[in-house]
C-alpha atoms as a PDB file:
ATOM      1  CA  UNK A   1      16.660 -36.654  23.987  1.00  0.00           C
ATOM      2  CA  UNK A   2      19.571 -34.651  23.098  1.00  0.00           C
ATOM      3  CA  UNK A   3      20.927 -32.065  20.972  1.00  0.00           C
ATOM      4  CA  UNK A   4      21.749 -31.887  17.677  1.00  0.00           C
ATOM      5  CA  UNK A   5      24.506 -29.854  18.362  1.00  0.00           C
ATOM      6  CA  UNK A   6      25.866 -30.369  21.979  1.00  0.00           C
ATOM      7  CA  UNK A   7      25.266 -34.089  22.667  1.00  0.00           C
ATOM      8  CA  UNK A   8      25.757 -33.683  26.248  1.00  0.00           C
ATOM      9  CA  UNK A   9      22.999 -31.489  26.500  1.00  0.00           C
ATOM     10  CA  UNK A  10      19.642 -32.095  27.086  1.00  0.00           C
ATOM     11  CA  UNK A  11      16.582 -30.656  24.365  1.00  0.00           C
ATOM     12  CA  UNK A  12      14.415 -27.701  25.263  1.00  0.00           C
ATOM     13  CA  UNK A  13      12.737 -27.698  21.796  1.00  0.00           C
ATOM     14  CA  UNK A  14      12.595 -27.717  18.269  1.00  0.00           C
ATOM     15  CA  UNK A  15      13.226 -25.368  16.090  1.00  0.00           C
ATOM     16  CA  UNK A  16       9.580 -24.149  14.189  1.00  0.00           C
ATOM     17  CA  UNK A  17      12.183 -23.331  10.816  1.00  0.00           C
ATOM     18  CA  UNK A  18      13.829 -26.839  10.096  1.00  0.00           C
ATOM     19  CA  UNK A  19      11.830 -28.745  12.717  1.00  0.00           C
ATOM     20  CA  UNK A  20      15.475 -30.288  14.749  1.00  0.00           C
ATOM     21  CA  UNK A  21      15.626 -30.346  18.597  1.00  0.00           C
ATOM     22  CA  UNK A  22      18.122 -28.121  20.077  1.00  0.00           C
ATOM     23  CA  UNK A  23      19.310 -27.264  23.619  1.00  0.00           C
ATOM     24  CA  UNK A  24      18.600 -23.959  25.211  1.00  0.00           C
ATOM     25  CA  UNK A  25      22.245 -22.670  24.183  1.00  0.00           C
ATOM     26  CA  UNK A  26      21.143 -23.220  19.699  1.00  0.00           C
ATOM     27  CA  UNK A  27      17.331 -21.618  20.426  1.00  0.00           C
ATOM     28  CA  UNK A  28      16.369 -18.124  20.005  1.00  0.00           C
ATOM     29  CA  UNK A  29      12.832 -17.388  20.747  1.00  0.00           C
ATOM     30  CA  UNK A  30      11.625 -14.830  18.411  1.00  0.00           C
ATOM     31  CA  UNK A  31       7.740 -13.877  18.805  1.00  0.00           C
ATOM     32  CA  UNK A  32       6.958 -16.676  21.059  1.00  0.00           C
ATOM     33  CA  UNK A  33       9.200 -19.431  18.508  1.00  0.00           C
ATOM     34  CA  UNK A  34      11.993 -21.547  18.631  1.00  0.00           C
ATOM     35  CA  UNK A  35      14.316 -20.926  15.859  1.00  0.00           C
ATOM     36  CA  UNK A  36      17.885 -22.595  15.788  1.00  0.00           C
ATOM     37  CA  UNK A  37      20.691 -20.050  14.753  1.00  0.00           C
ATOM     38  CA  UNK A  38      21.088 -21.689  11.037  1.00  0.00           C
ATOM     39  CA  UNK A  39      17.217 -20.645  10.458  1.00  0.00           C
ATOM     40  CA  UNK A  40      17.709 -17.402  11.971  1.00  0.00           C
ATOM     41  CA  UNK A  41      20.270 -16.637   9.503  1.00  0.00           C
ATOM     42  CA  UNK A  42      18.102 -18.024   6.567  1.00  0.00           C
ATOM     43  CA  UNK A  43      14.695 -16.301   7.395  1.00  0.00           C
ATOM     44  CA  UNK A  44      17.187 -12.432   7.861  1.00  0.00           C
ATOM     45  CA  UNK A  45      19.040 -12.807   4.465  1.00  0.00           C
ATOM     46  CA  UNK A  46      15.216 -14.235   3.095  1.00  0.00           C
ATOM     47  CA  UNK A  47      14.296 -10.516   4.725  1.00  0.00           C
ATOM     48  CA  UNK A  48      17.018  -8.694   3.213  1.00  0.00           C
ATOM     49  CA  UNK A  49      16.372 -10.195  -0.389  1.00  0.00           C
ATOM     50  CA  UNK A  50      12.636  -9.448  -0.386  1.00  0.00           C
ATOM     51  CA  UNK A  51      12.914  -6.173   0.674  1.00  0.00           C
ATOM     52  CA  UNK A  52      15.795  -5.472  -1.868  1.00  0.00           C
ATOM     53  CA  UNK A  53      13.609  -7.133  -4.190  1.00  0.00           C
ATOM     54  CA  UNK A  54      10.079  -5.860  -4.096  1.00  0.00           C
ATOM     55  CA  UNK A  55       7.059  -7.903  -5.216  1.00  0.00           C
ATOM     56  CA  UNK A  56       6.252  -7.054  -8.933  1.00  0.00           C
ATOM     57  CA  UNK A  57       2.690  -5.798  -7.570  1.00  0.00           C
ATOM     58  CA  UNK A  58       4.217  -2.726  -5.951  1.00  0.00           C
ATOM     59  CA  UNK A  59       4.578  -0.968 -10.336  1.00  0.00           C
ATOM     60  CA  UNK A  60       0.481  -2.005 -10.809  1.00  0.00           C
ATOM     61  CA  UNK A  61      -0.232  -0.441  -7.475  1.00  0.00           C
ATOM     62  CA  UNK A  62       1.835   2.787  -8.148  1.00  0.00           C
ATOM     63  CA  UNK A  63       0.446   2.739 -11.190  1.00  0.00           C
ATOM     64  CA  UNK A  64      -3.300   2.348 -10.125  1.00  0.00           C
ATOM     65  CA  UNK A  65      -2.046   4.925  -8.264  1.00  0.00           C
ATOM     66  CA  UNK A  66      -1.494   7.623 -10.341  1.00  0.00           C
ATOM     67  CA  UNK A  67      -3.833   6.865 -12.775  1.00  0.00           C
ATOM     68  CA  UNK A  68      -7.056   7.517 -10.413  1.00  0.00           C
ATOM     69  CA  UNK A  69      -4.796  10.912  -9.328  1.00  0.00           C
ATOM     70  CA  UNK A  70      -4.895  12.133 -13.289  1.00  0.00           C
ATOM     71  CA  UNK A  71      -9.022  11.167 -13.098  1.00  0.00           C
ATOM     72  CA  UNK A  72      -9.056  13.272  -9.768  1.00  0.00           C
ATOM     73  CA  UNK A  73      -7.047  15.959 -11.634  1.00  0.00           C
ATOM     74  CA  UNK A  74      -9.324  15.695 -14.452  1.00  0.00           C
ATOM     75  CA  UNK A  75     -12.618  15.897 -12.742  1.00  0.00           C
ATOM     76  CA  UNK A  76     -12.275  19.822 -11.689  1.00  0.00           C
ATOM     77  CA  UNK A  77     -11.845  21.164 -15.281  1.00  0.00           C
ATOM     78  CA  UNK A  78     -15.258  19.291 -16.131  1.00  0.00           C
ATOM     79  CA  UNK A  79     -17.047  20.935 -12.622  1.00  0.00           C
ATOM     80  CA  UNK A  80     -15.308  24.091 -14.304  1.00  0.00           C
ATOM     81  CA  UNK A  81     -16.829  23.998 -17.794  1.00  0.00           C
ATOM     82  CA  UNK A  82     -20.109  23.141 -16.342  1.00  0.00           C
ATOM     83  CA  UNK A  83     -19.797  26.330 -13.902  1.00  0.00           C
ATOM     84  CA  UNK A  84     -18.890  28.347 -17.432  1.00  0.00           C
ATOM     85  CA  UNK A  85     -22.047  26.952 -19.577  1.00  0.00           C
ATOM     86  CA  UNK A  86     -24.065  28.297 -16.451  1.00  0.00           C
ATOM     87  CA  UNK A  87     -22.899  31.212 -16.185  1.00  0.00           C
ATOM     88  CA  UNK A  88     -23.405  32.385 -19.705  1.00  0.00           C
ATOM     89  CA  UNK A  89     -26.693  31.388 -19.625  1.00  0.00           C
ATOM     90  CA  UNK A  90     -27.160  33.178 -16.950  1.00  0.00           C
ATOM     91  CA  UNK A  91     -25.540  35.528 -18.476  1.00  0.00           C
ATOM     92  CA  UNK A  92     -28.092  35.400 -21.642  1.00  0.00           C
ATOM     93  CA  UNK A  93     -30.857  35.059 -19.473  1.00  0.00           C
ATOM     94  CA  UNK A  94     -30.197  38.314 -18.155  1.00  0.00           C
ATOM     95  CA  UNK A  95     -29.399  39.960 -21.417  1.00  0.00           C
ATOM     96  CA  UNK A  96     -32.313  39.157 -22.484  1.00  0.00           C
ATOM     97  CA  UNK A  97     -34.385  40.025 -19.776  1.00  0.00           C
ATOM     98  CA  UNK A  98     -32.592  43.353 -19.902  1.00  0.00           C
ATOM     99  CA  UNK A  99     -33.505  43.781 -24.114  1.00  0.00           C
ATOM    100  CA  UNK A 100     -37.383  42.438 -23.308  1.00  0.00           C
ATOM    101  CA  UNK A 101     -37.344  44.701 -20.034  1.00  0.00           C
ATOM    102  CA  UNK A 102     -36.492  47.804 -22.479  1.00  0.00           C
ATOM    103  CA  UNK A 103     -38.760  46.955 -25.382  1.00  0.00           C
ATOM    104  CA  UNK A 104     -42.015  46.706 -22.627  1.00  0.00           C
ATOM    105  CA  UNK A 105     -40.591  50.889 -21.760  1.00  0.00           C
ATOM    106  CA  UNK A 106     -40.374  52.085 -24.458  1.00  0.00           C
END
């Protein structure tokens, strides 16, 4: 068999992008694959476009995101007010003990 592009040239392979056999001068073997030099060029500017174009996932994530950080932020100030509503009972507790402790004394 012979090559698409060099007739005179026998195939090493076929390209895994557009499935045509090429000679070892039109494949590039990128992670253990054949790829002829038109695919190459496809699958970088198919690259280029998806990482100048995000997927639309990447605004729910961020947003996800941020939302659990404003619970997280959120969750301190409630610790907080329960720490406060102990402490003045406490605080009454021991007023009180104080005002009983002083009546028995007297």
């Amino acid at each position: 068999m012979k090559c698409q592009n060099h007739p005179d040239k026998e195939v090493k392979g076929a390209c895994v992008g557009c499935g045509n056999f090429f000679c070892e001068d039109c494949l590039t073997q990128i992670h253990g694959k054949n790829y002829c030099k038109k695919c190459i060029v496809e699958l970088a500017e198919k690259t280029t476009q998806e990482r100048a174009n995000p997927p639309a996932a990447q605004p729910i994530i961020i947003q996800q995101n941020q939302q659990q950080q404003q619970q997280q932020q959120q969750k301190p100030k409630k610790d907080s007010e329960w720490g406060t509503v102990i402490l003045v009972c406490c605080i009454l507790l021991f007023i009180f003990f104080l005002i009983g402790w002083g009546m028995s004394h007297h």
